[in-house]
C-alpha atoms as a PDB file:
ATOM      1  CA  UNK A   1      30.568  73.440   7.766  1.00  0.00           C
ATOM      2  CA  UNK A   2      34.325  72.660   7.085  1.00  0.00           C
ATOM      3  CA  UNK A   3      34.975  76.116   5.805  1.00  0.00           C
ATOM      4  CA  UNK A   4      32.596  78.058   7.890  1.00  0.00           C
ATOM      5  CA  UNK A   5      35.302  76.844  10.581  1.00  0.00           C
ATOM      6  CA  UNK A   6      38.169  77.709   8.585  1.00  0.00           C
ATOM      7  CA  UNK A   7      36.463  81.322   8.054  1.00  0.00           C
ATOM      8  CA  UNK A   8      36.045  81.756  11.837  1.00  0.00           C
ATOM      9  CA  UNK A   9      39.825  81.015  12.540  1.00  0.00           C
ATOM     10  CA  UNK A  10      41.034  83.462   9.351  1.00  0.00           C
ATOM     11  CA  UNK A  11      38.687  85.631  10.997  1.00  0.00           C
ATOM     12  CA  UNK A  12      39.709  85.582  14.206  1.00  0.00           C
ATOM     13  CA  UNK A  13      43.455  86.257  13.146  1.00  0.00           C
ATOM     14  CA  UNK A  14      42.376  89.127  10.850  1.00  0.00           C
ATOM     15  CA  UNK A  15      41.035  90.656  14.254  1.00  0.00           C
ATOM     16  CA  UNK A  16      44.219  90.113  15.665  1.00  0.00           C
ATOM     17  CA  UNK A  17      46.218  91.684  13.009  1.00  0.00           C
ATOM     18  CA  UNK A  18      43.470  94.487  12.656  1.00  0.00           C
ATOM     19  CA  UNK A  19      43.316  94.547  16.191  1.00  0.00           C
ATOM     20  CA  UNK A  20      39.369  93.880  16.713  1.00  0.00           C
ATOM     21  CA  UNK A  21      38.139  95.893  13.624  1.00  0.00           C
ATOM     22  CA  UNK A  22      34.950  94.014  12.667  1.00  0.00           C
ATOM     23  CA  UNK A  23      34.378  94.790   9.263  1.00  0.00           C
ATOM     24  CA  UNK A  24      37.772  94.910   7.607  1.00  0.00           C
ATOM     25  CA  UNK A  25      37.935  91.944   9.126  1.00  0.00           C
ATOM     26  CA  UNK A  26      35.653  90.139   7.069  1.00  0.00           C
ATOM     27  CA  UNK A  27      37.114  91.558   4.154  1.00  0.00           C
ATOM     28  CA  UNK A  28      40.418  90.438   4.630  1.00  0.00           C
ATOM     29  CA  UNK A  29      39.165  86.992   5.484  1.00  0.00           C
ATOM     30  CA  UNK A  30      37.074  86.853   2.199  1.00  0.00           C
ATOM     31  CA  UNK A  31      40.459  88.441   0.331  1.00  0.00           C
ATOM     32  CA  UNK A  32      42.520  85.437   2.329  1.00  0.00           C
ATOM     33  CA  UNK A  33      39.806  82.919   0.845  1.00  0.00           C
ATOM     34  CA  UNK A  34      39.891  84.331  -2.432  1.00  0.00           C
ATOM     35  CA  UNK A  35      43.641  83.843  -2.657  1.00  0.00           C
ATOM     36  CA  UNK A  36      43.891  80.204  -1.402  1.00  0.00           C
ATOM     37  CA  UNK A  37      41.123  78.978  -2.869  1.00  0.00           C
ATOM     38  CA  UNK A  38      41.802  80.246  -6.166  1.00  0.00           C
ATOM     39  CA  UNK A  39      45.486  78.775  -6.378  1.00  0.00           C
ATOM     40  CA  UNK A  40      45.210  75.433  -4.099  1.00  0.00           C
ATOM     41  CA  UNK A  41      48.534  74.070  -3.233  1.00  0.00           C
ATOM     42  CA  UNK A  42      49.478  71.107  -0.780  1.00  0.00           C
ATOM     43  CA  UNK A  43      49.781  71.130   2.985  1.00  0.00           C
ATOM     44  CA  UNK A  44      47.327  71.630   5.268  1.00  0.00           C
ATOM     45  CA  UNK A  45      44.324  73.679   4.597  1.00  0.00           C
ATOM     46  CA  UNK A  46      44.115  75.788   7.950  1.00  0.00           C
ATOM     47  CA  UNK A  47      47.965  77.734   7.795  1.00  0.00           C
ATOM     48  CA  UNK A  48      47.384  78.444   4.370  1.00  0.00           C
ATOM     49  CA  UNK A  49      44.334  80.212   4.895  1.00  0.00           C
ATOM     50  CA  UNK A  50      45.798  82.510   8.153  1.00  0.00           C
ATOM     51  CA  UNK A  51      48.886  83.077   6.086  1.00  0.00           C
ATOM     52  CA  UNK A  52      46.664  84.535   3.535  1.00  0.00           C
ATOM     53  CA  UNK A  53      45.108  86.724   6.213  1.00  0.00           C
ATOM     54  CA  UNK A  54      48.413  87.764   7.402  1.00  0.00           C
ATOM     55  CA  UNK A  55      49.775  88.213   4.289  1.00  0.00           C
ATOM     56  CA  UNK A  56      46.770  90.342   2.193  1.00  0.00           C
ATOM     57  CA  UNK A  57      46.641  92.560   6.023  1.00  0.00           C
ATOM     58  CA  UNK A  58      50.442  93.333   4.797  1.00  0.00           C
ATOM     59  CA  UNK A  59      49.937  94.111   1.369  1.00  0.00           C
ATOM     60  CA  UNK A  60      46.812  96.233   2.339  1.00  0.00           C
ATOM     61  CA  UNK A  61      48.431  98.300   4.864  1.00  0.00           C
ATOM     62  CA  UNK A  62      51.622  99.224   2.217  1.00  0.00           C
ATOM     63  CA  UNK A  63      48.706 100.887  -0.319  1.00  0.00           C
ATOM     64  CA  UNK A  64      48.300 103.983   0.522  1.00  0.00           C
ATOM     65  CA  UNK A  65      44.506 103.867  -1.258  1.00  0.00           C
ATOM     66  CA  UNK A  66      43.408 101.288   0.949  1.00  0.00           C
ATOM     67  CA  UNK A  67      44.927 102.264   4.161  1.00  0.00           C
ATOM     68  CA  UNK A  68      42.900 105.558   3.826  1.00  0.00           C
ATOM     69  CA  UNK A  69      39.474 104.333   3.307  1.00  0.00           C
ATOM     70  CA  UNK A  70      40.805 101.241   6.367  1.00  0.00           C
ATOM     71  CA  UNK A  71      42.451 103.328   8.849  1.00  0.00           C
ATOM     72  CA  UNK A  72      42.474  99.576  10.959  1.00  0.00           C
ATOM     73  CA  UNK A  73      45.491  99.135   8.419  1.00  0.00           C
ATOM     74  CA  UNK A  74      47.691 102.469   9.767  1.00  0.00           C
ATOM     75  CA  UNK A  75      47.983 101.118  13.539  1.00  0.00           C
ATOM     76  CA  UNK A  76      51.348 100.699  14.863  1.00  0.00           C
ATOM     77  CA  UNK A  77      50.155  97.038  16.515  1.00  0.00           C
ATOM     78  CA  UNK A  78      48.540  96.091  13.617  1.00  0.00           C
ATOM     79  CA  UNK A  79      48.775  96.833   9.793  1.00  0.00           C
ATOM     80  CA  UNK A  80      51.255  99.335   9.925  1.00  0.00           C
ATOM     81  CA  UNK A  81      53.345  97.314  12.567  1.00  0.00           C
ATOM     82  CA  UNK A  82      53.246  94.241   9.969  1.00  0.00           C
ATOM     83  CA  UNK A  83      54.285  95.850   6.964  1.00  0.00           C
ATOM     84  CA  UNK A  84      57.652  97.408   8.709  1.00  0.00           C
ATOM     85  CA  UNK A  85      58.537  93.994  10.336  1.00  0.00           C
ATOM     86  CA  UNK A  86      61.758  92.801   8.717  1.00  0.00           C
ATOM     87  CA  UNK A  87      60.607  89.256   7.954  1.00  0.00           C
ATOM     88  CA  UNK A  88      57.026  87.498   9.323  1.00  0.00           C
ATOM     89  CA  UNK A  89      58.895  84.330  10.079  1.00  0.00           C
ATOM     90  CA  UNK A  90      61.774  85.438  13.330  1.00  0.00           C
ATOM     91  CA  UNK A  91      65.007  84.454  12.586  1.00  0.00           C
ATOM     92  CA  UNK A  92      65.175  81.829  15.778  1.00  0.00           C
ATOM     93  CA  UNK A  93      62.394  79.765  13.905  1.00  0.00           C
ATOM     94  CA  UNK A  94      63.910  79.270  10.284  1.00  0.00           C
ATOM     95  CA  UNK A  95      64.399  75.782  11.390  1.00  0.00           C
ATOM     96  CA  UNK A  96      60.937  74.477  12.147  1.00  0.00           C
ATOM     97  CA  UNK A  97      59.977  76.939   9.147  1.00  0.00           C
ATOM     98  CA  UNK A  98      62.151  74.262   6.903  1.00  0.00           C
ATOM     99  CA  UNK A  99      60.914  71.596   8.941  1.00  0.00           C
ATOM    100  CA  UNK A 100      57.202  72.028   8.459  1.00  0.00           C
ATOM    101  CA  UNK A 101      56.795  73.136   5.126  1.00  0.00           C
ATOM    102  CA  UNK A 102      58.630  69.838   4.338  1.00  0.00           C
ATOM    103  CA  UNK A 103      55.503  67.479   5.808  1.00  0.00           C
ATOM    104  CA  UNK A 104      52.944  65.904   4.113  1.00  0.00           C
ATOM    105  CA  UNK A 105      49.541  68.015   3.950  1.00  0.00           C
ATOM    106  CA  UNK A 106      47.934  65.061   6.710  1.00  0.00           C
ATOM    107  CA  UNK A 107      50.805  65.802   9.129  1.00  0.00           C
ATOM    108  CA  UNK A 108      50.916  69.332   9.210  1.00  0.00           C
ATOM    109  CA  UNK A 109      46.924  69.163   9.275  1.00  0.00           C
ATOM    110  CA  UNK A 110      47.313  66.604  12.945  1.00  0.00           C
ATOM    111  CA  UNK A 111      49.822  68.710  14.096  1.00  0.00           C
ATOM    112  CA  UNK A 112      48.076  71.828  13.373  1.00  0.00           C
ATOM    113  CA  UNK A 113      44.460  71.167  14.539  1.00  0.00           C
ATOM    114  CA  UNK A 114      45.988  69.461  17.594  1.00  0.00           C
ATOM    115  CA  UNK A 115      48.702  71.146  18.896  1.00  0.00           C
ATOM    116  CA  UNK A 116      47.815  75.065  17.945  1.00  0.00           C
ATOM    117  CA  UNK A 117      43.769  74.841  17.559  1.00  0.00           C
ATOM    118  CA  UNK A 118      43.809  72.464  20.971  1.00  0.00           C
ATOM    119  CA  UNK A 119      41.039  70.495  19.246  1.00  0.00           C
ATOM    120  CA  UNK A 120      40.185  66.854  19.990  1.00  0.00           C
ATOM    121  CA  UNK A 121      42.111  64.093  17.980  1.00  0.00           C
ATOM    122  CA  UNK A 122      38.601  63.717  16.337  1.00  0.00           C
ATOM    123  CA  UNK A 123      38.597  66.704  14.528  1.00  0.00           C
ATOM    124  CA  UNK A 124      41.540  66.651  11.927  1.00  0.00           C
ATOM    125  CA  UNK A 125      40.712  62.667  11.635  1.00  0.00           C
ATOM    126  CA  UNK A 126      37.765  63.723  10.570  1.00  0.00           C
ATOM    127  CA  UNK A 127      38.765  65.892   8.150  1.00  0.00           C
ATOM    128  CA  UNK A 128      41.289  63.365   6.911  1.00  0.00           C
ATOM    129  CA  UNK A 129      38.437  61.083   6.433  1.00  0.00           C
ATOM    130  CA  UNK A 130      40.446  58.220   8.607  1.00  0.00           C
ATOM    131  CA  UNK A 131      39.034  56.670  12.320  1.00  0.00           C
ATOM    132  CA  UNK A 132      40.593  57.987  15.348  1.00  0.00           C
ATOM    133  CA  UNK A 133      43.292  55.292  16.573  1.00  0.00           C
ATOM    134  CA  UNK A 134      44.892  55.919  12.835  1.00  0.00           C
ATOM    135  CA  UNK A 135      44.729  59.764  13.224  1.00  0.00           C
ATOM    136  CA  UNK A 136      46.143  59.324  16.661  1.00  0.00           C
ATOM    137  CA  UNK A 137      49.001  56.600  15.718  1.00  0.00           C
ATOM    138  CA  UNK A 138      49.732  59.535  12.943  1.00  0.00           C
ATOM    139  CA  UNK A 139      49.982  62.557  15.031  1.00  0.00           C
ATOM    140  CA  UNK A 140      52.811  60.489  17.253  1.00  0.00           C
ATOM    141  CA  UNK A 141      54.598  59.859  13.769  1.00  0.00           C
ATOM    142  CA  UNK A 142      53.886  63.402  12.306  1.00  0.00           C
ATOM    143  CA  UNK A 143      55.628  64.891  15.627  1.00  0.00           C
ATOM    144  CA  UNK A 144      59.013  62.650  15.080  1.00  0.00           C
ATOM    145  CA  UNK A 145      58.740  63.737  11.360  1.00  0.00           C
ATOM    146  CA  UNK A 146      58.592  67.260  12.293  1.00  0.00           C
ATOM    147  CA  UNK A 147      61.206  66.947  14.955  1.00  0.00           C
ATOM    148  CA  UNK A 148      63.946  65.181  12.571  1.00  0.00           C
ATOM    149  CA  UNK A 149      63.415  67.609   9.835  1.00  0.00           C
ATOM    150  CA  UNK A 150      63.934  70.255  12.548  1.00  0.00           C
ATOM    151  CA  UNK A 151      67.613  68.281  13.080  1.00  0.00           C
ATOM    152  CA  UNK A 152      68.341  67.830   9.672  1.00  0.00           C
ATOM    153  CA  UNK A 153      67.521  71.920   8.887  1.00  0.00           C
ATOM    154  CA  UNK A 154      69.724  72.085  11.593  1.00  0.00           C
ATOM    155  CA  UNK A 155      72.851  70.340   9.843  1.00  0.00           C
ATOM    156  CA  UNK A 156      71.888  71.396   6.192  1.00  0.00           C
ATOM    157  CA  UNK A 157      71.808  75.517   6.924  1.00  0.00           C
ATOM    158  CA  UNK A 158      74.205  75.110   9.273  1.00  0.00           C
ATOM    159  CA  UNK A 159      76.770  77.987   8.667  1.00  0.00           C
ATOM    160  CA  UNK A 160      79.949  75.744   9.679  1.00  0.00           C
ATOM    161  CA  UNK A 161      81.606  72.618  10.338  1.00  0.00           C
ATOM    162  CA  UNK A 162      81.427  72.945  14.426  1.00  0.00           C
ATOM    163  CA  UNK A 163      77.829  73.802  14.000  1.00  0.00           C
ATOM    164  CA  UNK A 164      77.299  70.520  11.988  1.00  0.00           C
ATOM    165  CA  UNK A 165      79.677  68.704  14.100  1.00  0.00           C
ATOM    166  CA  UNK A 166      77.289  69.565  17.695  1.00  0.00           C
ATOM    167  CA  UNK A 167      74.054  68.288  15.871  1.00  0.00           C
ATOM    168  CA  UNK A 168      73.284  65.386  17.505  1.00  0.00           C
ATOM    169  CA  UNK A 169      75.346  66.605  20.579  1.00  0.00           C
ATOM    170  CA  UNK A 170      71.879  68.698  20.836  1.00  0.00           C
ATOM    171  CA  UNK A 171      69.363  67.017  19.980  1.00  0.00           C
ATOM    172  CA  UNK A 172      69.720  63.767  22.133  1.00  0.00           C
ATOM    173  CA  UNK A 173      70.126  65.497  25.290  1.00  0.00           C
ATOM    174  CA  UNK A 174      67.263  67.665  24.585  1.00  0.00           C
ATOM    175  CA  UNK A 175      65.410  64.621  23.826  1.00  0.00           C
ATOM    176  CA  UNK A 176      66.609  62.707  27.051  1.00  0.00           C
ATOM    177  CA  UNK A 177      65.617  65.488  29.059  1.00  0.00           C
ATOM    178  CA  UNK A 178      69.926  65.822  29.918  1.00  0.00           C
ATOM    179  CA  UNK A 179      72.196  68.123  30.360  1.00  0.00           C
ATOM    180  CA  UNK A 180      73.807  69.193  27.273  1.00  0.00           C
ATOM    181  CA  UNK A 181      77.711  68.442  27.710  1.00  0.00           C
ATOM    182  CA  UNK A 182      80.722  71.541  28.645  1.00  0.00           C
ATOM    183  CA  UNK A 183      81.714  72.047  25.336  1.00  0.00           C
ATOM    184  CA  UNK A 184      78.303  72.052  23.708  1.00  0.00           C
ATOM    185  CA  UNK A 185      77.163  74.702  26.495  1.00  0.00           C
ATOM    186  CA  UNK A 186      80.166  76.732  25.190  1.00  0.00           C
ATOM    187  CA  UNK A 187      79.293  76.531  22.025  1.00  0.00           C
ATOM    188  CA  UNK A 188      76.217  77.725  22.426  1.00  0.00           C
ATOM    189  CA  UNK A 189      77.246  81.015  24.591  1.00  0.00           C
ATOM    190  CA  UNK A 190      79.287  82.037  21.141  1.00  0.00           C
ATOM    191  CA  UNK A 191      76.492  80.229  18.388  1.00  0.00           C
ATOM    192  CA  UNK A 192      73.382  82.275  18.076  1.00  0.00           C
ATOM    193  CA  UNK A 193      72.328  79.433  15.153  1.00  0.00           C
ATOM    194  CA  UNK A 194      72.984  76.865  17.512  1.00  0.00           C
ATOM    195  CA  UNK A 195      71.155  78.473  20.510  1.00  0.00           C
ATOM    196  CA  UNK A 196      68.008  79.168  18.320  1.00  0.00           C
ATOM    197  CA  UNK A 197      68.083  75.019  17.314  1.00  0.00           C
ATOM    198  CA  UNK A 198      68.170  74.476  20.783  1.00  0.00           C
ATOM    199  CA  UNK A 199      65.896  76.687  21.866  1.00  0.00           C
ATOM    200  CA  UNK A 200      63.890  75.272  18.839  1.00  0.00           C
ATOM    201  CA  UNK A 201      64.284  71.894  20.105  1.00  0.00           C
ATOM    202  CA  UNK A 202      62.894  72.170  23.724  1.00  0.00           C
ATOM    203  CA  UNK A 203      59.395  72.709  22.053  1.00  0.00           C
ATOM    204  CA  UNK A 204      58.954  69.264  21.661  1.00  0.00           C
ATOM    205  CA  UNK A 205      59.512  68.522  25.189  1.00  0.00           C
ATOM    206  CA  UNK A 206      56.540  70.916  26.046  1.00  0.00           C
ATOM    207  CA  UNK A 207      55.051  74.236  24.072  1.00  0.00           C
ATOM    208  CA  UNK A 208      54.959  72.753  20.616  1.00  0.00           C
ATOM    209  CA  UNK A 209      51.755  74.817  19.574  1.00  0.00           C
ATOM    210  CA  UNK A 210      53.737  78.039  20.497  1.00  0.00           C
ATOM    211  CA  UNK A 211      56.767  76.730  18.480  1.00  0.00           C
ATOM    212  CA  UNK A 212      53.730  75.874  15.315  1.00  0.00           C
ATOM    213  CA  UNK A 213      51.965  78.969  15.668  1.00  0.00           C
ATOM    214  CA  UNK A 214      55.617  80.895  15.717  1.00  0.00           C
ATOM    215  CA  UNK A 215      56.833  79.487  13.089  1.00  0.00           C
ATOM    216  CA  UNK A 216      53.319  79.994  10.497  1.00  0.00           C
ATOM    217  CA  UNK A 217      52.350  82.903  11.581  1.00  0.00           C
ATOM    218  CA  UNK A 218      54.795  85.055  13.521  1.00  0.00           C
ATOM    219  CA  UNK A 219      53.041  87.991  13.552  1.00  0.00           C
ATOM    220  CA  UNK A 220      50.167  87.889  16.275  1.00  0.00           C
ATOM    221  CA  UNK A 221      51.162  83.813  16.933  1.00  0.00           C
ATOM    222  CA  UNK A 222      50.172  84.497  20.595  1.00  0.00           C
ATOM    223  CA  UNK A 223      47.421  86.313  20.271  1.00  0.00           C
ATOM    224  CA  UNK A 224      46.227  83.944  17.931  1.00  0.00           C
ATOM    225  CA  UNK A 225      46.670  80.958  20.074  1.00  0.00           C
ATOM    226  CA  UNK A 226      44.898  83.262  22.897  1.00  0.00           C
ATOM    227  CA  UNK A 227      41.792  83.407  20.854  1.00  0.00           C
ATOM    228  CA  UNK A 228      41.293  79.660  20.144  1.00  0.00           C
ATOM    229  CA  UNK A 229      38.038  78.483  21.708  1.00  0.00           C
ATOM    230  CA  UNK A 230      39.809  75.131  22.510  1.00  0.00           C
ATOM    231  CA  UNK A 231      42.184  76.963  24.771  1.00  0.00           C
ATOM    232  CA  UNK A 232      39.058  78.413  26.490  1.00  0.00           C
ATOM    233  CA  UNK A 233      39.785  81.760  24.190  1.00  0.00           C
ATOM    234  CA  UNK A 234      36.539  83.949  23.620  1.00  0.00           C
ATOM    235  CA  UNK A 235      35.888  85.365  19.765  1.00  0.00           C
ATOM    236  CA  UNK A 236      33.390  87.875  21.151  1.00  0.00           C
ATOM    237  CA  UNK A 237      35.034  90.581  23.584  1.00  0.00           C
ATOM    238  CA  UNK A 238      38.217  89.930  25.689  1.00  0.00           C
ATOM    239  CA  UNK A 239      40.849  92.211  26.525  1.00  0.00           C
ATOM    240  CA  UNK A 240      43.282  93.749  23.978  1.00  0.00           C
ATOM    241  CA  UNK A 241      39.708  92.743  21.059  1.00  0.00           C
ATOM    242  CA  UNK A 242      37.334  94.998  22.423  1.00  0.00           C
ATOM    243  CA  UNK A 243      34.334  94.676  20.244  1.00  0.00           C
ATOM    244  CA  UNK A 244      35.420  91.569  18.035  1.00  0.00           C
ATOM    245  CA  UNK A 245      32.193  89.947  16.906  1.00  0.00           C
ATOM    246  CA  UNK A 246      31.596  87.650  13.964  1.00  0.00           C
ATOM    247  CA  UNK A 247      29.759  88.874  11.118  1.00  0.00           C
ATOM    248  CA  UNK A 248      26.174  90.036  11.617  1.00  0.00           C
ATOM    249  CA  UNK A 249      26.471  90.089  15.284  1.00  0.00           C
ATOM    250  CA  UNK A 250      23.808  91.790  17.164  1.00  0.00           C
ATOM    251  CA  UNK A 251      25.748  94.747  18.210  1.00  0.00           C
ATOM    252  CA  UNK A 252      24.640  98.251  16.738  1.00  0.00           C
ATOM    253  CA  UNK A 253      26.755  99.942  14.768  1.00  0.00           C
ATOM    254  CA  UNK A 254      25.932 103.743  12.773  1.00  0.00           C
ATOM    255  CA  UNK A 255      25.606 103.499   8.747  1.00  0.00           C
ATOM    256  CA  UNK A 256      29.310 103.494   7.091  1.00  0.00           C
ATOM    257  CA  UNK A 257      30.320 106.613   5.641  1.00  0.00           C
ATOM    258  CA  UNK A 258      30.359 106.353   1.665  1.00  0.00           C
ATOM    259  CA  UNK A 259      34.013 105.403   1.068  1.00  0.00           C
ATOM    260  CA  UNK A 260      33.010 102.668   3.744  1.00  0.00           C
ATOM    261  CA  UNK A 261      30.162 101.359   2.046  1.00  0.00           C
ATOM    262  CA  UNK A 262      32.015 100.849  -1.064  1.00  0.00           C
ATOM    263  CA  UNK A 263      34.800  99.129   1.021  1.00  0.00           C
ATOM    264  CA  UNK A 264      32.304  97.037   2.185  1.00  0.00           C
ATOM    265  CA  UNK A 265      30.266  96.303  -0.651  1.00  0.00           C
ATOM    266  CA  UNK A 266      33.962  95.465  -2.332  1.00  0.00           C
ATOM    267  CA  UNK A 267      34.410  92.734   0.639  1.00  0.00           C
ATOM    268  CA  UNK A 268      31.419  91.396   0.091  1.00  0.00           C
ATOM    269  CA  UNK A 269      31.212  90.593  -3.925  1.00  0.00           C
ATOM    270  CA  UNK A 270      35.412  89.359  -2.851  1.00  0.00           C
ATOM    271  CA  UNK A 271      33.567  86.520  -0.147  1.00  0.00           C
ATOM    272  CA  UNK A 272      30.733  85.752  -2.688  1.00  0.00           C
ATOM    273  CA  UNK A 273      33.503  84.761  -5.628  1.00  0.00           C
ATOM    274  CA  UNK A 274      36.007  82.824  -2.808  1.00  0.00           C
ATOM    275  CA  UNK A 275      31.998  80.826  -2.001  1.00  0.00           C
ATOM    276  CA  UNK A 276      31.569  80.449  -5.982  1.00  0.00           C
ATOM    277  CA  UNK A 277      35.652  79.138  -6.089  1.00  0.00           C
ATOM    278  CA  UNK A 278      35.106  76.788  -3.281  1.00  0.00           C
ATOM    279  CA  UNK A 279      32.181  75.314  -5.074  1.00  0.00           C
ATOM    280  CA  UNK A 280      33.983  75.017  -8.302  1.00  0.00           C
ATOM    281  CA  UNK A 281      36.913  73.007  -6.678  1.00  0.00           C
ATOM    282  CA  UNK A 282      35.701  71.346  -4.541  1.00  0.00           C
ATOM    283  CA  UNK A 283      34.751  68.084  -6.716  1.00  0.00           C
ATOM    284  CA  UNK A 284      38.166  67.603  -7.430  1.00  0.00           C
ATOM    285  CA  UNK A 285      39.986  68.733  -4.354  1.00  0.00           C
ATOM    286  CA  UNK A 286      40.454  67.177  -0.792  1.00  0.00           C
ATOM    287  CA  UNK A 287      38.080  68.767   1.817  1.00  0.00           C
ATOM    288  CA  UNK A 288      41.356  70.060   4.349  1.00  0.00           C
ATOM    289  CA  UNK A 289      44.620  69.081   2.372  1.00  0.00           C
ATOM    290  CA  UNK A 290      44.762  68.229  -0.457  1.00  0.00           C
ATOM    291  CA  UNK A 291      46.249  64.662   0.574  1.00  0.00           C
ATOM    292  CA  UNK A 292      45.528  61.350  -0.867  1.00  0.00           C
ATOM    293  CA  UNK A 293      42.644  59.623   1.214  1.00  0.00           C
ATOM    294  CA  UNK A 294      42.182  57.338   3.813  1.00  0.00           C
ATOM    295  CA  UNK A 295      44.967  54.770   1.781  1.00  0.00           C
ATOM    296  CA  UNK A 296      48.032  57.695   2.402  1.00  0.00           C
ATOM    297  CA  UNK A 297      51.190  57.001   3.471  1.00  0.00           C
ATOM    298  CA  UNK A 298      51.229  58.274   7.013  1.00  0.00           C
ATOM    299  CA  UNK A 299      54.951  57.672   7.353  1.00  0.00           C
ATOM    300  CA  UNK A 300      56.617  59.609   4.952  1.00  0.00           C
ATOM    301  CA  UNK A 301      59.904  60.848   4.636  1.00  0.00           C
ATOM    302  CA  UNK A 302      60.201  64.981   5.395  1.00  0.00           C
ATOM    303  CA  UNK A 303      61.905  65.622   2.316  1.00  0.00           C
END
C-alpha cells in the first residue's frame, strides 16, 4: 500500500512532465522506481522518487532512440522543454535547495507529505511509525530547521561581506511580519541574491508547499501541486491532462503499433524488477526514509 501511493504521485508527475501521456507514463514511473529503489539513499522517500521521474523524463527526451518510438518526449512543454532548461532547480531557490537536502529523512518526509501532498498529520506519522502529537510536535521543529538552514545558506553562499552583513537584517523582519529597514530595502533593489533570500523567506509566512515543491522539483512544481488529491486535484481528466488515467483504466485505446508494443513490453519487465527490488530491500530498509525508528532524534541540527 505504501508504494502503490508513492507510484500514484511519480505517476502523476510523469503525466505532468509527459503532459497526460498514459503509457509512457507508467514507464517512466517504473524507470523512476527502478532507479531509487535500486540505490536507496537518505531523506525522504517521496522527492526522491519524483526526482527520479523528472530526471529519467530528461535523460529520455536527450536520446534520440527513445524520443522516436515516445514522441510524448519531443513536446516543447514537456520532454523536450526539460532537457533545454538550464538547470531543474531556478536560481531564486538555491537556498531552500541547501536548506532541505540538509534535513533529516523524518523532517523532509513531515514537511513533504504535509505541506506539498496537503495530507493529514496522520499520514507521514504513520509512515514514521510514531503517534500523532510526536509527528505534529516534529513538523513545528522540522519547519524552524528548514527555515534556519535557509538563513545560514543565506550567509555561507553569500557572494560578499554586505550580503552577509544584512542576514539577520532579513530574516527577523520577515519573521515579525515588519518592515524591512531603508538600507536593507536598498540593498535589495541592487542584490538579486539578497532579493531571492527574501523572497525565499516569505514562504514561511504563507506558501511553503510552493516554496517545497519549487525547490524539488522545479520543473512542473505547480502543476504537480495542482494534481494532488489533497488539494482537491483530480488524477483522471482536468484541464491542461486531458486523458490522464492510471494504469488499466477503463478507457479504450487501439492496439500499439509494433515499436510501441516493445516500448511497452520494455516498461513493463522495468516495473516488475523495481517490484522484485522493493521486495529484496525492504527487510532491511525503513518503509518511507530510511530514518532510525520511533527512538530518532527529532531535533537535529541541519548540518
Amino acid at each position: 500500500m505504501l508504494l502503490a501511493r508513492h507510484w500514484r504521485a511519480a505517476y502523476d508527475y510523469a503525466a505532468v512532465c509527459l503532459v497526460g501521456a498514459d503509457d509512457p507514463a507508467a514507464m517512466v514511473t517504473a524507470a523512476a522506481f527502478h532507479r531509487v529503489l535500486g540505490r536507496p539513499a537518505g531523506g525522504a522517500l517521496r522527492p526522491q522518487f519524483l526526482t527520479a521521474v523528472r530526471e529519467t523524463v530528461k535523460e529520455w527526451a536527450a536520446d534520440d532512440r527513445i524520443s522516436l518510438l515516445l514522441p510524448e518526449l519531443r513536446k516543447p512543454n514537456g520532454g523536450r522543454g526539460l532537457r533545454a532548461a538550464r538547470s531543474v532547480t531556478p536560481e531564486r531557490r538555491q537556498l531552500a535547495e541547501r536548506a532541505f537536502r540538509a534535513l533529516p529523512g523524518a523532517s523532509q518526509c513531515l514537511l513533504w507529505h504535509t505541506e506539498v501532498e496537503a495530507e493529514p498529520i496522520t499520514i507521514p506519522a504513520g509512515l514514521l511509525g510514531v503517534d500523532t502529537p510526536t509527528a505534529a510536535a516534529a513538523l513545528e521543529q522540522a519547519r524552524e530547521q528548514f527555515r534556519a538552514g535557509c538563513v545560514r545558506a543565506h550567509r555561507e553562499l553569500a557572494p560578499g561581506r554586505e550580503c552577509r552583513y544584512y542576514n539577520r537584517l532579513l530574516d527577523v523582519p520577515i519573521r515579525r511580519g515588519g518592515a524591512l529597514l531603508p538600507d536593507v530595502r536598498q540593498h535589495l533593489a541592487a542584490c538579486r541574491y539578497c532579493r531571492h533570500a527574501a523572497e525565499q523567506l516569505s514562504h514561511f509566512e504563507g506558501g511553503l508547499e510552493f516554496l517545497l515543491a519549487e525547490t524539488v522539483l522545479g520543473w512542473g512544481a505547480r502543476r504537480y501541486l495542482d494534481s494532488r488529491p489533497g488539494r482537491g486535484g483530480d488524477r483522471l481528466a482536468r484541464p491542461g491532462r486531458p486523458g490522464v488515467r492510471p494504469p488499466g483504466g477503463g478507457r479504450h485505446r487501439p492496439a500499439p503499433s509494433g515499436r510501441r508494443a516493445k516500448v511497452i513490453a520494455l516498461g513493463v519487465g522495468v516495473t516488475a524488477l523495481a517490484l522484485l527490488v522493493t521486495v529484496l530491500v525492504a527487510k532491511g530498509w525503513s518503509a518511507d526514509n530510511g530514518v532510525p525508528a520511533p527512538h530518532a532524534t527529532w531535533g537535529a541540527q541541519v548540518h
